[in-house]
C-alpha atoms as a PDB file:
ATOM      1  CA  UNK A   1       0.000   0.000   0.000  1.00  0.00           C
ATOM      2  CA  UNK A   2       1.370   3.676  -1.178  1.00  0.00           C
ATOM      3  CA  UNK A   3       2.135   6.033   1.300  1.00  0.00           C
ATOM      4  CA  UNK A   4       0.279   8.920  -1.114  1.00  0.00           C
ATOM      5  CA  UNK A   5       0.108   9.550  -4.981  1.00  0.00           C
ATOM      6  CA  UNK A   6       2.443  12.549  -6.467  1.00  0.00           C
ATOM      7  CA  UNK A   7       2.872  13.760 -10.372  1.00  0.00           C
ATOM      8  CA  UNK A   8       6.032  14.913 -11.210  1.00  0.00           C
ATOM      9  CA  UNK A   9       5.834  17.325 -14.281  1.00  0.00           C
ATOM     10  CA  UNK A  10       8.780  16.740 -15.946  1.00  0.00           C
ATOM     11  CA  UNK A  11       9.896  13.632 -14.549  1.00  0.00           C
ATOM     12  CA  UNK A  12      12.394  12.657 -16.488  1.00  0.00           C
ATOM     13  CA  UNK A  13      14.667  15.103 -16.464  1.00  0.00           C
ATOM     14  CA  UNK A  14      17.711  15.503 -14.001  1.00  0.00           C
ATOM     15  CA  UNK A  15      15.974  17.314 -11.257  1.00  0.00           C
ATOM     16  CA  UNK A  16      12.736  15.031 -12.168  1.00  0.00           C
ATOM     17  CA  UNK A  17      14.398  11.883 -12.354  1.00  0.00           C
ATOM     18  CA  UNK A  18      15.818  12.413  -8.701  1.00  0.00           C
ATOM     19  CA  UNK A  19      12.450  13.222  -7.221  1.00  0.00           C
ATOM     20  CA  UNK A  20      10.891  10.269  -8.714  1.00  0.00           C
ATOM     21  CA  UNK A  21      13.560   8.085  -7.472  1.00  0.00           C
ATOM     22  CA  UNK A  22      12.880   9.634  -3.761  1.00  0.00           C
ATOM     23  CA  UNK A  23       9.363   9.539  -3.297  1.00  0.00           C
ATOM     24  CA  UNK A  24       9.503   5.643  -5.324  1.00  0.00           C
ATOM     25  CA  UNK A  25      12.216   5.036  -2.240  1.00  0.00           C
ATOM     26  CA  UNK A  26       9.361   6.055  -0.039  1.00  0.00           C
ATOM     27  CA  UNK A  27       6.825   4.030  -1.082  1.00  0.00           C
ATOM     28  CA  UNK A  28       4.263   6.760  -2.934  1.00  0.00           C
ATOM     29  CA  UNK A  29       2.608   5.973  -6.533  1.00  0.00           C
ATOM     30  CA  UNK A  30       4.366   8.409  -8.731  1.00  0.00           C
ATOM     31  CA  UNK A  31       3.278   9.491 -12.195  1.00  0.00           C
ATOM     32  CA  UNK A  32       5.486  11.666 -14.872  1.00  0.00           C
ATOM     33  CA  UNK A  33       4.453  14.169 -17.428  1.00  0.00           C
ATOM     34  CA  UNK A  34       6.733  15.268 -19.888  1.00  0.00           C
ATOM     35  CA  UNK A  35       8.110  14.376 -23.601  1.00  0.00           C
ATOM     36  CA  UNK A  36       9.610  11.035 -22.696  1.00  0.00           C
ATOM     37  CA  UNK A  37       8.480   8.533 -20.241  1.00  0.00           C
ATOM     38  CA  UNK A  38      10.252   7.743 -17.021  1.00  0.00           C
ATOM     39  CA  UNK A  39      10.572   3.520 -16.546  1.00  0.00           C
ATOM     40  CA  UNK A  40      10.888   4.191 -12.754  1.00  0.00           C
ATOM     41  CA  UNK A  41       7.540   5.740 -12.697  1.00  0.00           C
ATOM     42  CA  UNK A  42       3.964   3.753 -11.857  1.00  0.00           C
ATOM     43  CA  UNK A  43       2.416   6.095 -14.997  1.00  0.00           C
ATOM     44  CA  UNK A  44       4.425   8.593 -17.521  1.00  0.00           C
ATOM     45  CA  UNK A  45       1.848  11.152 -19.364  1.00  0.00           C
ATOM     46  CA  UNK A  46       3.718  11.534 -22.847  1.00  0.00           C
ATOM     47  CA  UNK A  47       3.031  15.257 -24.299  1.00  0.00           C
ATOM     48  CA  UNK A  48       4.208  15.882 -27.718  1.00  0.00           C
ATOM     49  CA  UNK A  49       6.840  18.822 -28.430  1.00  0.00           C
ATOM     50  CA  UNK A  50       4.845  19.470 -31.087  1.00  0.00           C
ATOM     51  CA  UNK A  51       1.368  20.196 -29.987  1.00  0.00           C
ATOM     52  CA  UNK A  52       0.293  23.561 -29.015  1.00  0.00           C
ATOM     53  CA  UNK A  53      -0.389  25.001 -25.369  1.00  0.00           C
ATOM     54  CA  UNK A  54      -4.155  23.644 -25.384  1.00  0.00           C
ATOM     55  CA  UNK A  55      -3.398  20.542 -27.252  1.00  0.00           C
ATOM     56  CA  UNK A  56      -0.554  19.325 -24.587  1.00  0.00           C
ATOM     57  CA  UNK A  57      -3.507  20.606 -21.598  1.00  0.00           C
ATOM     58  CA  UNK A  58      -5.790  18.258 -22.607  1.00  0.00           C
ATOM     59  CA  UNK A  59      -3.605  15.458 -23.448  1.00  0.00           C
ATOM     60  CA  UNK A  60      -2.108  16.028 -19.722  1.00  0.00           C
ATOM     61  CA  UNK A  61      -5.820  16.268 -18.304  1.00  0.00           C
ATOM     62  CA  UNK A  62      -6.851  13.099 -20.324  1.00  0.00           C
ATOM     63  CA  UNK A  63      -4.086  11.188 -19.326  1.00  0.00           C
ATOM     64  CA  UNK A  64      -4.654  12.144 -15.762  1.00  0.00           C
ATOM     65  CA  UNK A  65      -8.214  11.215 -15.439  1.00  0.00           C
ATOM     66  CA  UNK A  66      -7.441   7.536 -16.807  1.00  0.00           C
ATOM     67  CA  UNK A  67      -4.446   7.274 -14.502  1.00  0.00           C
ATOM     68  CA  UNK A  68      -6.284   8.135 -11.149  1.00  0.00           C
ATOM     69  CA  UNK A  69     -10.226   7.713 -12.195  1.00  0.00           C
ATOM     70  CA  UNK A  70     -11.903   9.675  -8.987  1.00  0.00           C
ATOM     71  CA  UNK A  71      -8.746   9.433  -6.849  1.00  0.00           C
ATOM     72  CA  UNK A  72      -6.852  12.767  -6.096  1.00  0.00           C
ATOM     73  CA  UNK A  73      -3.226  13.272  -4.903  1.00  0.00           C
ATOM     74  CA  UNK A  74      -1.254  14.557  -2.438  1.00  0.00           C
ATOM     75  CA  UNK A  75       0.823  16.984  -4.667  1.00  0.00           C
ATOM     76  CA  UNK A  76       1.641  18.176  -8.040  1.00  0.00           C
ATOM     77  CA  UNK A  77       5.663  19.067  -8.225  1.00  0.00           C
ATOM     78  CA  UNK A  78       6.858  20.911 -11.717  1.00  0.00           C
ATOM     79  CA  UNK A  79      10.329  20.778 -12.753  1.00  0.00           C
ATOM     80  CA  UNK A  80      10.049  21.277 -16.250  1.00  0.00           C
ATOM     81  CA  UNK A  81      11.949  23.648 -17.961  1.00  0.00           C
ATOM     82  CA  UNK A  82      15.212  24.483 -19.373  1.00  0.00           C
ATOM     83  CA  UNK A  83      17.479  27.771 -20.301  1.00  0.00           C
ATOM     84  CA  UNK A  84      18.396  29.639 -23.210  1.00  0.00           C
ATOM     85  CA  UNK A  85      20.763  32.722 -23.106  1.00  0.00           C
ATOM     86  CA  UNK A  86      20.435  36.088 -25.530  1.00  0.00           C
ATOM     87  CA  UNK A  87      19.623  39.873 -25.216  1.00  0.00           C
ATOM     88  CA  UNK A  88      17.573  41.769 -27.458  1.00  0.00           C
ATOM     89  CA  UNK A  89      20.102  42.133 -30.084  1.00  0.00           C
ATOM     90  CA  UNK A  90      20.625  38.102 -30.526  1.00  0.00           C
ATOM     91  CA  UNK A  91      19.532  36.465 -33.259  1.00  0.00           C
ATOM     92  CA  UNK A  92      17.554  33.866 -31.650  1.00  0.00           C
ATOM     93  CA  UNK A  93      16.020  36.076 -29.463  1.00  0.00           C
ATOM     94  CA  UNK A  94      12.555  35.929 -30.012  1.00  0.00           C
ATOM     95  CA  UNK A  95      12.439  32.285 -30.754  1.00  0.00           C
ATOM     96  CA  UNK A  96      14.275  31.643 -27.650  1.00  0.00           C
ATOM     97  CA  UNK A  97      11.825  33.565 -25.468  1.00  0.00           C
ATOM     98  CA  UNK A  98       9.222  31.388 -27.351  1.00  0.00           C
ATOM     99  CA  UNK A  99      10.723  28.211 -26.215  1.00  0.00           C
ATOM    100  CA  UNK A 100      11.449  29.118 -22.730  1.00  0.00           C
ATOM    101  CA  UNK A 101       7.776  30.165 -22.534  1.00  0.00           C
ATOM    102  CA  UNK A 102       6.559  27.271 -23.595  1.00  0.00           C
ATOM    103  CA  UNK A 103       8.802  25.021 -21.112  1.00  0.00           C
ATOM    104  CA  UNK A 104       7.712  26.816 -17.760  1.00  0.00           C
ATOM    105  CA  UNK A 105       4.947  28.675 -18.706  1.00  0.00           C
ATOM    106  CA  UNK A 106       2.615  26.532 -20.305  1.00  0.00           C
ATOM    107  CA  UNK A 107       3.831  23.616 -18.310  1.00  0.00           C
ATOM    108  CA  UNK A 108       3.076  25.834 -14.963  1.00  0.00           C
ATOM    109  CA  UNK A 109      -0.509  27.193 -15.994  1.00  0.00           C
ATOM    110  CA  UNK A 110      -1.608  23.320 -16.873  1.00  0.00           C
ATOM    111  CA  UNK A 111      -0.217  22.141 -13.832  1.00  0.00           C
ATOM    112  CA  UNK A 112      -2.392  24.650 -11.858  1.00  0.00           C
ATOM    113  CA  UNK A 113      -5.044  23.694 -14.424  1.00  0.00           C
ATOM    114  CA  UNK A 114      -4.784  19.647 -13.016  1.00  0.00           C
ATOM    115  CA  UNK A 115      -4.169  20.449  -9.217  1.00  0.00           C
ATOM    116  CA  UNK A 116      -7.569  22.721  -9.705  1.00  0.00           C
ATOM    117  CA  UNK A 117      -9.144  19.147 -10.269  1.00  0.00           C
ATOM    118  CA  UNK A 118      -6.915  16.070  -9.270  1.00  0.00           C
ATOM    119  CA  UNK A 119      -5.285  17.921  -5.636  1.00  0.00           C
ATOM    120  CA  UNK A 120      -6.183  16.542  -2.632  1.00  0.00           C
ATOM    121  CA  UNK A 121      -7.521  19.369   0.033  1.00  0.00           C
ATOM    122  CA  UNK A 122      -4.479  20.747   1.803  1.00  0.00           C
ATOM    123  CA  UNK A 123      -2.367  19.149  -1.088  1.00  0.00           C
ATOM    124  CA  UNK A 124       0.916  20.935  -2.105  1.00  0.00           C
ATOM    125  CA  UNK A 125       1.564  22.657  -6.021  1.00  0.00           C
ATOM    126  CA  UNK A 126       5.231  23.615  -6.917  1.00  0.00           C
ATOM    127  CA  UNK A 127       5.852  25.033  -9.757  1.00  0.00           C
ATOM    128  CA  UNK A 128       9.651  25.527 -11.159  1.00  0.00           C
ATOM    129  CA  UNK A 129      10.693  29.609 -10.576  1.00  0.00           C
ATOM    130  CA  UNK A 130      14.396  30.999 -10.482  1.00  0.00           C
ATOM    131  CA  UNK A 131      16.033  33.034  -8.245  1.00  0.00           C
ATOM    132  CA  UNK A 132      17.767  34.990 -11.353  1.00  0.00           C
ATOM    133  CA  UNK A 133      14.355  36.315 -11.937  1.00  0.00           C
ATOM    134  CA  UNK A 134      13.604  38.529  -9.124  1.00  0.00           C
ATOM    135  CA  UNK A 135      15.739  40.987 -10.480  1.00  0.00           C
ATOM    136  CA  UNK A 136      16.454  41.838 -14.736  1.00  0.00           C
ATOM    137  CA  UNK A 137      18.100  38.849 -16.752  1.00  0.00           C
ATOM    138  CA  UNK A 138      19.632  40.960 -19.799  1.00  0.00           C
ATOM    139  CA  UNK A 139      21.825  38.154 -20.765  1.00  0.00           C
ATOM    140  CA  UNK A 140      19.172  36.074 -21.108  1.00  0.00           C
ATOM    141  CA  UNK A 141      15.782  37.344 -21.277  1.00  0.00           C
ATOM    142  CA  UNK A 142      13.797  34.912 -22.367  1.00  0.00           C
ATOM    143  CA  UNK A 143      14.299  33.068 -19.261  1.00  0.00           C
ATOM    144  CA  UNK A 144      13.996  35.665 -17.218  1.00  0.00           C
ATOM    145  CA  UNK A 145      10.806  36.515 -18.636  1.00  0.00           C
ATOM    146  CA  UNK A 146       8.918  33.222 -18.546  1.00  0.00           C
ATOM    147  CA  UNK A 147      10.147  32.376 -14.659  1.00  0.00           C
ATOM    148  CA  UNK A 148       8.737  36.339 -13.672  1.00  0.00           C
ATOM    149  CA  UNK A 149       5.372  34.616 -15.140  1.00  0.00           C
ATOM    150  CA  UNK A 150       6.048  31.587 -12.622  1.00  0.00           C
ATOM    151  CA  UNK A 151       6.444  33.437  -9.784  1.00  0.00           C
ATOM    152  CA  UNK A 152       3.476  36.026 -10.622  1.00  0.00           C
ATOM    153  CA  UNK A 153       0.934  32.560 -11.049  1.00  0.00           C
ATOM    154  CA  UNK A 154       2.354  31.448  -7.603  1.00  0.00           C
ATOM    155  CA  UNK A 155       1.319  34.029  -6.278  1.00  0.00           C
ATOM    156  CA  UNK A 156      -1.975  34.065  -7.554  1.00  0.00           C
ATOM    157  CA  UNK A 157      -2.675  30.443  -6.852  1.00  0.00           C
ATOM    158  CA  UNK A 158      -1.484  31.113  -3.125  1.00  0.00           C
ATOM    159  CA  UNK A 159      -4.688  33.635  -2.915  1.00  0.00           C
ATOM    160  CA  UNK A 160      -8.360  32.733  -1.872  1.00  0.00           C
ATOM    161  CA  UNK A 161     -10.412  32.159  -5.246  1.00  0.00           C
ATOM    162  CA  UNK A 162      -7.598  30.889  -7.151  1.00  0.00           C
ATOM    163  CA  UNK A 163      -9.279  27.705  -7.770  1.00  0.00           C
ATOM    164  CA  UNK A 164      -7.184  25.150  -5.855  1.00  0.00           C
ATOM    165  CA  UNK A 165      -8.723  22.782  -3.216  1.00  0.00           C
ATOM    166  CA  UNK A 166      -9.300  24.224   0.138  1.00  0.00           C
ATOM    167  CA  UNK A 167      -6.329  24.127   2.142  1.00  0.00           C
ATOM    168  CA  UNK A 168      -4.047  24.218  -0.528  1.00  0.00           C
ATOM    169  CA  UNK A 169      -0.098  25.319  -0.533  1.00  0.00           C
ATOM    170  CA  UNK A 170       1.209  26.925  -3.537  1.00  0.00           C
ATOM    171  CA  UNK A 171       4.946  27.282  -3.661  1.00  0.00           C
ATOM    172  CA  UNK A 172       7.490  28.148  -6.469  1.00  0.00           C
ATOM    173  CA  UNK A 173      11.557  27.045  -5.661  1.00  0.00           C
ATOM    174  CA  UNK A 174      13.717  29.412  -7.118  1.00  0.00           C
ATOM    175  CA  UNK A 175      17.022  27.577  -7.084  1.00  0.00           C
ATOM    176  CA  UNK A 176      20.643  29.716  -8.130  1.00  0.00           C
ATOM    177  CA  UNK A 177      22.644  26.564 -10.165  1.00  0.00           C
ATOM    178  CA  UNK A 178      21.333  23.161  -9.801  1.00  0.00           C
ATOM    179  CA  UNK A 179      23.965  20.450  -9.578  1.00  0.00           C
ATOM    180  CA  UNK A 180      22.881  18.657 -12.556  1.00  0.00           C
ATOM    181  CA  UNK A 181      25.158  16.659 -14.802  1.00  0.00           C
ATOM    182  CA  UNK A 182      24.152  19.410 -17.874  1.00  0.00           C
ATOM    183  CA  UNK A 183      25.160  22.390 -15.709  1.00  0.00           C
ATOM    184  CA  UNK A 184      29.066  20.599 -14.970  1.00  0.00           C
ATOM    185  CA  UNK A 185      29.304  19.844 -18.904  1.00  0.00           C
ATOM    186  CA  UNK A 186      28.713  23.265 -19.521  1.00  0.00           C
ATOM    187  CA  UNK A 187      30.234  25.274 -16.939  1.00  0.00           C
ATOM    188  CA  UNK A 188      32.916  22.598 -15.229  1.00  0.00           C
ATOM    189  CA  UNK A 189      35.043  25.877 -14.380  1.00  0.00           C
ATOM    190  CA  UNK A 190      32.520  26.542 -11.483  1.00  0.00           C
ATOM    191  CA  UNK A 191      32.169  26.563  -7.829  1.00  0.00           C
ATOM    192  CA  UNK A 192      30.424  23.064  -7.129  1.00  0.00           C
ATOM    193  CA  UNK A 193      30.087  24.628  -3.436  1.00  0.00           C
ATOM    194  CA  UNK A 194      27.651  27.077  -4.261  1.00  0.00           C
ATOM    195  CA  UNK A 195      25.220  24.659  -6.626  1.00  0.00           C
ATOM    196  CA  UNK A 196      22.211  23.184  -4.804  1.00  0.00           C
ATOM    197  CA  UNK A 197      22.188  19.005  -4.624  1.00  0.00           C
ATOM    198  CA  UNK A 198      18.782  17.182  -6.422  1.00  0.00           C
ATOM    199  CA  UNK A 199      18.417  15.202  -3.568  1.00  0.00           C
ATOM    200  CA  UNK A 200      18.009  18.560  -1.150  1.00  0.00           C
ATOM    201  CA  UNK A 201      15.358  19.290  -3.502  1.00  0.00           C
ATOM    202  CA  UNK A 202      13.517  16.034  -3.698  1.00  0.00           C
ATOM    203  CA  UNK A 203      13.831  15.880   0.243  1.00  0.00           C
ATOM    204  CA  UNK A 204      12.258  19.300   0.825  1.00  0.00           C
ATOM    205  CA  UNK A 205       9.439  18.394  -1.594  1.00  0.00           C
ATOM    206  CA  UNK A 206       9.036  15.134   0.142  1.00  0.00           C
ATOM    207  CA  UNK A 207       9.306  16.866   3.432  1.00  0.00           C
ATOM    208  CA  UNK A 208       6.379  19.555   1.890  1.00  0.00           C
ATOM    209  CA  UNK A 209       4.311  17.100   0.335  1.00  0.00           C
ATOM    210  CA  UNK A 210       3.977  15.875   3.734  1.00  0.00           C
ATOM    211  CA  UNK A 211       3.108  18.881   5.306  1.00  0.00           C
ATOM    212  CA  UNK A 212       6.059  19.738   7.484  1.00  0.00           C
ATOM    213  CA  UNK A 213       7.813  22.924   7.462  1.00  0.00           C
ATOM    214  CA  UNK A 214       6.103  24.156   4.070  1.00  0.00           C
ATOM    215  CA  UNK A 215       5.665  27.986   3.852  1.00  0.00           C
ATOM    216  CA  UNK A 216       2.946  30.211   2.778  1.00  0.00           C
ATOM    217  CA  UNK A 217       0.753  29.238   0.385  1.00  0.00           C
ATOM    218  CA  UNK A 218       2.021  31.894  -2.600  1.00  0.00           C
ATOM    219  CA  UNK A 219       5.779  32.248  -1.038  1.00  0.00           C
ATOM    220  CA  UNK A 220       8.854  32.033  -3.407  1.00  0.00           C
ATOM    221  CA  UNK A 221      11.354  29.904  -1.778  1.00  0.00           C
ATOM    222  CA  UNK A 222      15.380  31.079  -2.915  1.00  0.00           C
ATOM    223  CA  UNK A 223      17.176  28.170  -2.318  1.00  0.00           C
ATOM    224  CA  UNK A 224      20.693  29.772  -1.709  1.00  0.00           C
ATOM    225  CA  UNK A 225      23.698  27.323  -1.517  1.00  0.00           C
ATOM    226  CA  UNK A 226      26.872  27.835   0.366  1.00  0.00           C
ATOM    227  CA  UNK A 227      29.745  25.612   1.148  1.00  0.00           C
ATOM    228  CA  UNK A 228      27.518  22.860   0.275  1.00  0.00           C
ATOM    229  CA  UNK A 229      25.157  24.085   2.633  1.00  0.00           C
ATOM    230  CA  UNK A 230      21.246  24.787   1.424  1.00  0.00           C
ATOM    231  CA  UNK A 231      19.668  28.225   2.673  1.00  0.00           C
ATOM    232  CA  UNK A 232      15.255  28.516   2.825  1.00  0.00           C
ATOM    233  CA  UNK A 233      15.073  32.311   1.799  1.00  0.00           C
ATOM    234  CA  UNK A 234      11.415  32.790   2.024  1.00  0.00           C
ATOM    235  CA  UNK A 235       9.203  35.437   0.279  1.00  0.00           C
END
C-alpha cells in the first residue's frame, strides 16, 4: 500500500528523475508528465513537443483522469523547464523567449489547471521559478521573462479564489545553479560549493508534500547554496 500519490511534471529530467527516485524510495505511486516517459515511474503522461499550449492541456488532463479515475493526490511538483541565453540584439532572441515560454509557462498554468481538479484538500503545487528572476536577466531574457510569469501565477494560486482545493499550498523554488550533470558539462570551471544538490530538492518536496515545514501558500522559496550548505530564503 502507497504512502500517497504525487505527479512529477517533468519527470524525467535531471531534477525530475531524482524526485521520482525519492518519493519511489518512499513508497508513494508516482506518475510523470513530460516528452519522454520515465521507466521508474507507476504512470508517464507523454506530451508531444509538437502540440500547441491547449493541445498538450488536454492530453495532460486526459491522461490524468485515466491514470487516477476519482482518486486525487497529495501533490503536483513541476520541474520542467530548461534555459536559453540572448539579449535583445541576438539572433535567436525571439524564438528563444518562445521556447522558454513554452517550457515553464505553459507547463506551470496546466499544472495549476490539473491540481484545480486532481489535488487533494491541503495538497501541495510547486511550480519551477528561479532566483535569477527577481531581479532583470539581460543576458538572457527569455528566461527571465517566462520564470517572472512563474512566480506572478504562484502568487496568484497562493490567494483565496484561485481555484485550488481548500487548504491548498502553492509554492514556487527558485534555485541559483542546480547540480545537474548538464550544468558541470557546460560550466565545469565553477564553484560546485555554491550549486544546490537534487536530492536537497527532492527531500524538501518530500518533506512539503507531507506537510512539514512548508511555507505560505504563494511564497517564493530562494534556495541559496553555500559551502555545500542549502539556505530557505522565504518570500
Amino acid at each position: 500500500m502507497s504512502t500517497g500519490k504525487v505527479i512529477i511534471y517533468g519527470g524525467r529530467g535531471a531534477l525530475g528523475a531524482a524526485v521520482v527516485k525519492h518519493f519511489k524510495a518512499n513508497n508513494f505511486w508516482v506518475a510523470t508528465i513530460d516528452l519522454a516517459a520515465n521507466d521508474d515511474a507507476d504512470k508517464s503522461i507523454v506530451v508531444s513537443k509538437d502540440d500547441n499550449w491547449s493541445t498538450q492541456a488536454t492530453a495532460v488532463i486526459s491522461g490524468l483522469e485515466a491514470a487516477l479515475g476519482s482518486d486525487k493526490v497529495d501533490a503536483f511538483i513541476n520541474v520542467a523547464g530548461g534555459w536559453a541565453g540572448g539579449n535583445a540584439a541576438s539572433k535567436e532572441f525571439l524564438k528563444n523567449c518562445e521556447l522558454m515560454w513554452s517550457q515553464s509557462v505553459w507547463s506551470s498554468t496546466i499544472t495549476a489547471q490539473a491540481a484545480a481538479r486532481f489535488l487533494k484538500e491541503g495538497g501541495l503545487v510547486s511550480l519551477p521559478g528561479a532566483q535569477p528572476a527577481l531581479g532583470g536577466t539581460p543576458g538572457m531574457i527569455g528566461y527571465g521573462l517566462a520564470k517572472a510569469a512563474v512566480h506572478q501565477l504562484t502568487k496568484s494560486l497562493g490567494q483565496d479564489k484561485s481555484g485550488l482545493p481548500a487548504g491548498a499550498t502553492a509554492v514556487a523554488i527558485l534555485p541559483v545553479t542546480l547540480d545537474t550533470p548538464m550544468n558541470r558539462k557546460w560550466m565545469a570551471g565553477a564553484d560546485f560549493s555554491t550549486w544546490t544538490s537534487l536530492e536537497f530538492v527532492a527531500e524538501l518536496f518530500h518533506k512539503w508534500t507531507a506537510g512539514k515545514d512548508r511555507p505560505p501558500s504563494g511564497s517564493l522559496v530562494q534556495l541559496i547554496t553555500k559551502e555545500n550548505k542549502t539556505e530557505l530564503v522565504v518570500e
